[in-house]
PDB file of N, CA and C in Angstrom:
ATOM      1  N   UNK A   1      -9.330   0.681  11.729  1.00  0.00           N
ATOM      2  CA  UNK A   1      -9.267  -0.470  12.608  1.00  0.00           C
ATOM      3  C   UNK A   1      -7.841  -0.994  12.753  1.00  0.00           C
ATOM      4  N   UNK A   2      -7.045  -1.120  11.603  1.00  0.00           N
ATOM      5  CA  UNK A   2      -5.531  -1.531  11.933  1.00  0.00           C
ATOM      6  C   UNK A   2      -4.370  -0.796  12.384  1.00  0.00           C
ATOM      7  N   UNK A   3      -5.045   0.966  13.032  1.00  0.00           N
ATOM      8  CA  UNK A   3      -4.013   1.305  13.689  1.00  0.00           C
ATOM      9  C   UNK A   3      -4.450   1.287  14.721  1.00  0.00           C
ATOM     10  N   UNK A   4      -5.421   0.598  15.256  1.00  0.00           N
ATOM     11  CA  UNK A   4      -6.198   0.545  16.698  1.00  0.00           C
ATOM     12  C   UNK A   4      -5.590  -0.862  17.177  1.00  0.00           C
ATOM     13  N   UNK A   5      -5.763  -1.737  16.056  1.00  0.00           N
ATOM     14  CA  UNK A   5      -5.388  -3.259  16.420  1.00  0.00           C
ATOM     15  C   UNK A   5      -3.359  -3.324  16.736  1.00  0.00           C
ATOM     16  N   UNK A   6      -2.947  -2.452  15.689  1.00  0.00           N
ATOM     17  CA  UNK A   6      -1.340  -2.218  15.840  1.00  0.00           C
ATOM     18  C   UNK A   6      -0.849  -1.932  17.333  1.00  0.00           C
ATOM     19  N   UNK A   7      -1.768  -1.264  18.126  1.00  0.00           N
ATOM     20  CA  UNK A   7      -1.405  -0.044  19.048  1.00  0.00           C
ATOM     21  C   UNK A   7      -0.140   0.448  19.139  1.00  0.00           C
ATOM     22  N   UNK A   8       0.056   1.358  18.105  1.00  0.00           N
ATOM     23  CA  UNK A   8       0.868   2.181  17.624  1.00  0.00           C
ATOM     24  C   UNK A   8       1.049   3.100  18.538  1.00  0.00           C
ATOM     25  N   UNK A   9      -0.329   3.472  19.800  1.00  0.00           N
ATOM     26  CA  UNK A   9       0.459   4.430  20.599  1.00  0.00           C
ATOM     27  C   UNK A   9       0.573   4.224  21.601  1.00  0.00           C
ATOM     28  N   UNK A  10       0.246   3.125  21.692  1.00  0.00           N
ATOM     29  CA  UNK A  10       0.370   2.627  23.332  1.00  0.00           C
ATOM     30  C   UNK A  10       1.671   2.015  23.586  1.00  0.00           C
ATOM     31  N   UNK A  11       2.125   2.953  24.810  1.00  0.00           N
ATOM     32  CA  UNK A  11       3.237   2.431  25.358  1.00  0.00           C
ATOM     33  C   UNK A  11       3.844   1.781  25.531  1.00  0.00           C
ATOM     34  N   UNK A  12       3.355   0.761  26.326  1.00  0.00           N
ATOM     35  CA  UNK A  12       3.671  -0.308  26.612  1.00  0.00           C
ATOM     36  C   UNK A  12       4.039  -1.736  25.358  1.00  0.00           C
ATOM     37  N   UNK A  13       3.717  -1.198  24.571  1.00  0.00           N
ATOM     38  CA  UNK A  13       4.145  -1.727  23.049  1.00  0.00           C
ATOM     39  C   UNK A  13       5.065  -1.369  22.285  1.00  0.00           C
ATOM     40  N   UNK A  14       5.686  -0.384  22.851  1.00  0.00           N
ATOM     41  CA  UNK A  14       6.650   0.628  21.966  1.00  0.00           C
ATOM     42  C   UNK A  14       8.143  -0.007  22.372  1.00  0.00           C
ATOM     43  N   UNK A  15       8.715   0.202  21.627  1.00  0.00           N
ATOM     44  CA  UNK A  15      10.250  -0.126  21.480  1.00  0.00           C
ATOM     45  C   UNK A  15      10.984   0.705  22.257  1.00  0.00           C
ATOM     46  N   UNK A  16      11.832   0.765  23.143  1.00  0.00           N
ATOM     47  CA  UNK A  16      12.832   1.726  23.705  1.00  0.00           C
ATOM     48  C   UNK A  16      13.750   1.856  22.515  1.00  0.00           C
ATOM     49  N   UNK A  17      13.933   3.266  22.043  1.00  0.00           N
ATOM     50  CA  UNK A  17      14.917   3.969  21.231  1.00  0.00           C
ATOM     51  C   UNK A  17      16.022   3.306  21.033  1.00  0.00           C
ATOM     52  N   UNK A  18      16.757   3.197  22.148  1.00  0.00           N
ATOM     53  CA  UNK A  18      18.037   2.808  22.611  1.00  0.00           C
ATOM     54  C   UNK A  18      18.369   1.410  22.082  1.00  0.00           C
ATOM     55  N   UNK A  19      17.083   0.537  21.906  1.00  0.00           N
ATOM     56  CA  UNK A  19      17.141  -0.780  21.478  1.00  0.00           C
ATOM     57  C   UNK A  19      17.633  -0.859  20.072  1.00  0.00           C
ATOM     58  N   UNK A  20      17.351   0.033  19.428  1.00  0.00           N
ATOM     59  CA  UNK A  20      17.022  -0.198  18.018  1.00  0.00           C
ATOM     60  C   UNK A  20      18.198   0.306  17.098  1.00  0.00           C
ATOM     61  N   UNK A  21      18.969  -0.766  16.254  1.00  0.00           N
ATOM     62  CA  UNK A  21      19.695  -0.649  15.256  1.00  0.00           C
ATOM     63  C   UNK A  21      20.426   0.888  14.742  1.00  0.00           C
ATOM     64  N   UNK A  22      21.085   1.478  14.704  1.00  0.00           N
ATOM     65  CA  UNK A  22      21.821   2.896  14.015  1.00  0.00           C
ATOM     66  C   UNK A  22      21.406   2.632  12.785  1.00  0.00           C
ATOM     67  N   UNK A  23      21.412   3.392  12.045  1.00  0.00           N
ATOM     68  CA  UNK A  23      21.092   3.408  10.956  1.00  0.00           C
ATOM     69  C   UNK A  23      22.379   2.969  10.012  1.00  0.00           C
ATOM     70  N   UNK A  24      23.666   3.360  10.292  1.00  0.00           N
ATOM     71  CA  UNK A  24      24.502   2.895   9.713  1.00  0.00           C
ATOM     72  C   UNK A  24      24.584   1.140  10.151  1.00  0.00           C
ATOM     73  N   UNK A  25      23.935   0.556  10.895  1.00  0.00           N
ATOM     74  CA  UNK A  25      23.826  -0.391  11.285  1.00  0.00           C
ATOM     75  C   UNK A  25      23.058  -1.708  10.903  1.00  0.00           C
ATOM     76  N   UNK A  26      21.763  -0.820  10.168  1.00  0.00           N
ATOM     77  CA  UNK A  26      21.132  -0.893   9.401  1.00  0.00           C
ATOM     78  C   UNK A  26      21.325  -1.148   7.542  1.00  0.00           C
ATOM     79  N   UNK A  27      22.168  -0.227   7.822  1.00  0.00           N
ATOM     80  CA  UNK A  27      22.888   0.206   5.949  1.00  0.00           C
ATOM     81  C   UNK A  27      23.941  -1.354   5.622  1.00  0.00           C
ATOM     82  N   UNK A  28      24.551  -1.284   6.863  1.00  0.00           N
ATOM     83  CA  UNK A  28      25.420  -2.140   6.808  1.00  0.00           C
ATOM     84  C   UNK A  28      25.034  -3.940   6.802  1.00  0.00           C
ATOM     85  N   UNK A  29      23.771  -4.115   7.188  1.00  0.00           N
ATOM     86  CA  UNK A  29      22.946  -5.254   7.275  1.00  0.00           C
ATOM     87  C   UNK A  29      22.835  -5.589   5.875  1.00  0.00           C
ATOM     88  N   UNK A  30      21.522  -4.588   5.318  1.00  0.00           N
ATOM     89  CA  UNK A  30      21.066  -4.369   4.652  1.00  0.00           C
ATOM     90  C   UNK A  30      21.853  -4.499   2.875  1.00  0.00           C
ATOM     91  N   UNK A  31      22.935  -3.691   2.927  1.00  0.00           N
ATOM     92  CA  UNK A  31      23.948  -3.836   1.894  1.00  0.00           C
ATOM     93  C   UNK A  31      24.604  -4.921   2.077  1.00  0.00           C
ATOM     94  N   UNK A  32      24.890  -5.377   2.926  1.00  0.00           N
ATOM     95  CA  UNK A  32      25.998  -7.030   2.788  1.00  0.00           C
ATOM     96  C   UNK A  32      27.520  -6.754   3.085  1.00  0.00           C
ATOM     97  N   UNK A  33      27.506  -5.165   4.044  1.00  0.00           N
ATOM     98  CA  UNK A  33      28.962  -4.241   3.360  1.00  0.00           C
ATOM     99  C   UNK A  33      29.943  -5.661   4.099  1.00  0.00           C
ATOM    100  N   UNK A  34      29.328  -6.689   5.256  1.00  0.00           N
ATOM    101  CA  UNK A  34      30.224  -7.561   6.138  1.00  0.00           C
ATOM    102  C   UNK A  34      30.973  -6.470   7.195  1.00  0.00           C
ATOM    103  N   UNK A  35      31.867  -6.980   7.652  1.00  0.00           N
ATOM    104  CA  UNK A  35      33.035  -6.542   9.101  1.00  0.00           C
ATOM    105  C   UNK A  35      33.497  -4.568   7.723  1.00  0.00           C
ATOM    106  N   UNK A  36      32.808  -3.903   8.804  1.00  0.00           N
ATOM    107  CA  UNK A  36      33.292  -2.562   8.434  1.00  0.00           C
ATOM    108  C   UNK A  36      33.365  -1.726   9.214  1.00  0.00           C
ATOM    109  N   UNK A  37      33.631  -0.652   9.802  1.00  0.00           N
ATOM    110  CA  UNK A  37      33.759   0.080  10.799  1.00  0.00           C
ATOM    111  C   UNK A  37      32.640   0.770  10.776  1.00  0.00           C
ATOM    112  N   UNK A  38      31.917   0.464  12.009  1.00  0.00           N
ATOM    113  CA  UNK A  38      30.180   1.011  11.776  1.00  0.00           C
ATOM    114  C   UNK A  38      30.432   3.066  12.585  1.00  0.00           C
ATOM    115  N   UNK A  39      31.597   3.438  13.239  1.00  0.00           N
ATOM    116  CA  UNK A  39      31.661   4.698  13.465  1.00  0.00           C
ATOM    117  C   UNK A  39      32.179   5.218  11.799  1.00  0.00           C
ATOM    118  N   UNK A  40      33.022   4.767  11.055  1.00  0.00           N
ATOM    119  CA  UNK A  40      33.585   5.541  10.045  1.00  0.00           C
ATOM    120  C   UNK A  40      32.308   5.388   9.325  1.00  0.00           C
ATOM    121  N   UNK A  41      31.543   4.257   9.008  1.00  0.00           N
ATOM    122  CA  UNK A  41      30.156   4.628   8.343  1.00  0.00           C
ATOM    123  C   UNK A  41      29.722   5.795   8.944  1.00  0.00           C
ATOM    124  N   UNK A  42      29.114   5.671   9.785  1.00  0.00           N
ATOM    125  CA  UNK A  42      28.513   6.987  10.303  1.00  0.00           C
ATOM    126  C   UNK A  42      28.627   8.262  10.227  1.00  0.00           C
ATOM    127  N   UNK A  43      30.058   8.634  10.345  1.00  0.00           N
ATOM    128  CA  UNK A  43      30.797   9.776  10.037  1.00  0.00           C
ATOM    129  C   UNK A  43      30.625  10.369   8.481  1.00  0.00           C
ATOM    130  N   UNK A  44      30.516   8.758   8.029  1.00  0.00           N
ATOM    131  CA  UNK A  44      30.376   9.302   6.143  1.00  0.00           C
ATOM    132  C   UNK A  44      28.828   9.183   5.762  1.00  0.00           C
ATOM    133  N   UNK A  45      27.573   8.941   6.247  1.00  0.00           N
ATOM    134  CA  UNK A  45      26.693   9.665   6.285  1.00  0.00           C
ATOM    135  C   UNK A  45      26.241  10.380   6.942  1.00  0.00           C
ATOM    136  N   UNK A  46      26.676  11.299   7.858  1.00  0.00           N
ATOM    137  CA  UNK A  46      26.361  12.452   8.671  1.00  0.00           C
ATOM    138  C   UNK A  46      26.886  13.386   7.634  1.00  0.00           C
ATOM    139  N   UNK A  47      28.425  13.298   7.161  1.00  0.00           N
ATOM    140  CA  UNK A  47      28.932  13.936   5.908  1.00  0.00           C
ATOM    141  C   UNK A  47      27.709  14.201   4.464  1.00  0.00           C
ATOM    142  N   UNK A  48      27.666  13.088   4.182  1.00  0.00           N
ATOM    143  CA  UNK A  48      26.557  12.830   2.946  1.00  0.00           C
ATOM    144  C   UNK A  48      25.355  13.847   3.627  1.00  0.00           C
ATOM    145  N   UNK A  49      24.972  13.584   4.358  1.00  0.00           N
ATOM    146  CA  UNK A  49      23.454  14.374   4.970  1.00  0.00           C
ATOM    147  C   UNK A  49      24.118  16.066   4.965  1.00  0.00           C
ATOM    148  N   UNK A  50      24.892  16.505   5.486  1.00  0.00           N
ATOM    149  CA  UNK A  50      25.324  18.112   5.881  1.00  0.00           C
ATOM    150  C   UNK A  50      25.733  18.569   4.518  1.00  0.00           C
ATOM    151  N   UNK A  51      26.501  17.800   3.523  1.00  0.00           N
ATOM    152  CA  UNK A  51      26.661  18.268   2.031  1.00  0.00           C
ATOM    153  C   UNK A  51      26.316  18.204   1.301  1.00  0.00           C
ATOM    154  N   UNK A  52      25.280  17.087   1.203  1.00  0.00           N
ATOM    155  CA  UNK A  52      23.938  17.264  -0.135  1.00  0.00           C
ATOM    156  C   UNK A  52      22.373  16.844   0.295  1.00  0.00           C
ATOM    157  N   UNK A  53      22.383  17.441   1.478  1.00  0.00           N
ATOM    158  CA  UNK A  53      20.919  17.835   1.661  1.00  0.00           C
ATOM    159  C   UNK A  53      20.502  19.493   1.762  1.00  0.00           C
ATOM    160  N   UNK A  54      19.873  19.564   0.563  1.00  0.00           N
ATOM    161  CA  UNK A  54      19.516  21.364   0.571  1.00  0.00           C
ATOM    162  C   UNK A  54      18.701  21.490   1.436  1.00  0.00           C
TER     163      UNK A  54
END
């Protein structure tokens, strides 16, 4: 019943992609990092992800 009541797939409820926070954007909220360069974040977890994800 509460993924019927959510409507999780209905469209017209859904978030446009584009709206929604980067993830380094996110990190940066989230941690407290304050005024940081949200591309050099990024760059250094795209790094983190390609060198220590097996």
């Amino acid at each position: 019943k509460a993924f019927i009541r959510s409507k999780l797939w209905a469209v017209e409820s859904q978030i446009d992609r584009r709206e929604l926070p980067s993830f380094a954007e996110i990190l940066r909220d989230h941690a407290a990092l304050g005024e940081c360069d949200l591309d050099e974040l990024q760059r250094e977890l795209d790094h983190r992800v390609e060198s220590t994800l097996h």
